[in-house]
C-alpha atoms as a PDB file:
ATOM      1  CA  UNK A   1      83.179 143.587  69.178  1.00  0.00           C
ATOM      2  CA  UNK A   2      80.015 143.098  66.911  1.00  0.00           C
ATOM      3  CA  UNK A   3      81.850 144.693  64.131  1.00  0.00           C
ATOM      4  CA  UNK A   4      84.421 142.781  63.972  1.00  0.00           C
ATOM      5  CA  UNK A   5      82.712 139.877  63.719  1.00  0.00           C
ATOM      6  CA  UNK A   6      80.307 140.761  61.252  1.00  0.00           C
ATOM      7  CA  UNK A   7      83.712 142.164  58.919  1.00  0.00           C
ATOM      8  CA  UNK A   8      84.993 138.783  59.634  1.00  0.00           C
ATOM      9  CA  UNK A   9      82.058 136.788  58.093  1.00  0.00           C
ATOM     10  CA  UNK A  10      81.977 139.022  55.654  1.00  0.00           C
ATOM     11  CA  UNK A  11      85.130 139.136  54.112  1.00  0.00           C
ATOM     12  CA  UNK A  12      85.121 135.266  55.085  1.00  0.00           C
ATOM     13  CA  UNK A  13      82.228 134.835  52.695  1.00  0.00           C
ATOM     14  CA  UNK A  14      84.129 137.222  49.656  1.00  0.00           C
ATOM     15  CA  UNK A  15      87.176 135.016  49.976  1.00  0.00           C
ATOM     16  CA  UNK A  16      86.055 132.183  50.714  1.00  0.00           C
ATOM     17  CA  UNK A  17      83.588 132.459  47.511  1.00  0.00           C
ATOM     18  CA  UNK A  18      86.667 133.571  45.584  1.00  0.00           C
ATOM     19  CA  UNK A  19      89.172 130.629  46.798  1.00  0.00           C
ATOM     20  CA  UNK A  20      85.994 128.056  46.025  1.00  0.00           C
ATOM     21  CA  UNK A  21      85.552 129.427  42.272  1.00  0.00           C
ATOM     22  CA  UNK A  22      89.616 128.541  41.601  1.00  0.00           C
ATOM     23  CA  UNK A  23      89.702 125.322  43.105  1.00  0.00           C
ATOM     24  CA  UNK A  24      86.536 124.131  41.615  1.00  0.00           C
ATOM     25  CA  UNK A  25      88.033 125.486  37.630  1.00  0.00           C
ATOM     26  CA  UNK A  26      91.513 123.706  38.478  1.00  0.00           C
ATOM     27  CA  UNK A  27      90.048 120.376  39.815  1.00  0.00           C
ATOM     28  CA  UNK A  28      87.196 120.146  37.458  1.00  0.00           C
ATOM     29  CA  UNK A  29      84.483 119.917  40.113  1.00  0.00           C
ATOM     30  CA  UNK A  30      81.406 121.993  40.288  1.00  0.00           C
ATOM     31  CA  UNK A  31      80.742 124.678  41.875  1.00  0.00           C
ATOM     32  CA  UNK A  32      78.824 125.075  44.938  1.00  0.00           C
ATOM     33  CA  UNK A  33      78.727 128.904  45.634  1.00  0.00           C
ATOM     34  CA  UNK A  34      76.416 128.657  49.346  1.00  0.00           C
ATOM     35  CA  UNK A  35      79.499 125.492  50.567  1.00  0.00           C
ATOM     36  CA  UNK A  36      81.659 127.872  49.792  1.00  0.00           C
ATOM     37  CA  UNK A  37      80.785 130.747  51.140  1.00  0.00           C
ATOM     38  CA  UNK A  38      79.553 129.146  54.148  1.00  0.00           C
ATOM     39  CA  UNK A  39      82.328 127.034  55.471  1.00  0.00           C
ATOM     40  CA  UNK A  40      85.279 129.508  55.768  1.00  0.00           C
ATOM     41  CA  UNK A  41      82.329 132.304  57.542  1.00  0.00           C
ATOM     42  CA  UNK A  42      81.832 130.224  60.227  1.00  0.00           C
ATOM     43  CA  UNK A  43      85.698 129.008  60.269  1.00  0.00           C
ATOM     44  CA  UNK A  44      86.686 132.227  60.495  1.00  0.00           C
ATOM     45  CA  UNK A  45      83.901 133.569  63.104  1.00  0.00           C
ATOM     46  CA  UNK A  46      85.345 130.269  65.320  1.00  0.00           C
ATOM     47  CA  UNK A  47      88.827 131.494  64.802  1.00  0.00           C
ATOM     48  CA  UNK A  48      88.365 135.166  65.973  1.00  0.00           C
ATOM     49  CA  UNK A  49      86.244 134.077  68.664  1.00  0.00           C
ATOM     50  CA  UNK A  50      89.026 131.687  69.595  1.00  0.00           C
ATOM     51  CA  UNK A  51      91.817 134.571  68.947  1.00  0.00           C
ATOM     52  CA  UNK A  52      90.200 137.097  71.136  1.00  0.00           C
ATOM     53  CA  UNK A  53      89.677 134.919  74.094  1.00  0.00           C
ATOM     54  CA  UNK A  54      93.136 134.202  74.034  1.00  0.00           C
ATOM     55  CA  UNK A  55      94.847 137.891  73.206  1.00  0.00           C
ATOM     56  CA  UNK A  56      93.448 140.471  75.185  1.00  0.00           C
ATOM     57  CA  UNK A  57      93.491 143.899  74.884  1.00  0.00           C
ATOM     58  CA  UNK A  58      95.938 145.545  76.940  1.00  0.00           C
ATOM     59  CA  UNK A  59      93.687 148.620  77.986  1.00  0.00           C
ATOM     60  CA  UNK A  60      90.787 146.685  78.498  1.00  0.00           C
ATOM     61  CA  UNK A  61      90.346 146.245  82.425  1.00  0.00           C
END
């Protein structure tokens, strides 16, 4: 379970670095790489955490 939390910050942190960079060049705004990278790692830690409480395995007893 540890692992797929840690995946899901990181790959929450690559895209959410990624997504920041092209709406910051189309709109003009500045870039702020740590609000960024931040924000969608802990929205996606609350939605897995949600998701899993919610869909359970079906060999888990």
């Amino acid at each position: 379970m540890m692992g797929k939390q840690l995946t899901i910050l990181f790959w929450g942190f690559i895209y959410g670095e990624v997504l920041g960079y092209i709406v910051s060049a189309l709109s003009g705004y500045t870039f702020d790489a740590k609000l960024s990278g931040l924000i969608p790692m802990i929205g996606g830690f609350i939605v897995i955490n949600c998701l899993s409480y919610f869909v359970k395995d079906s060999q888990e007893k």
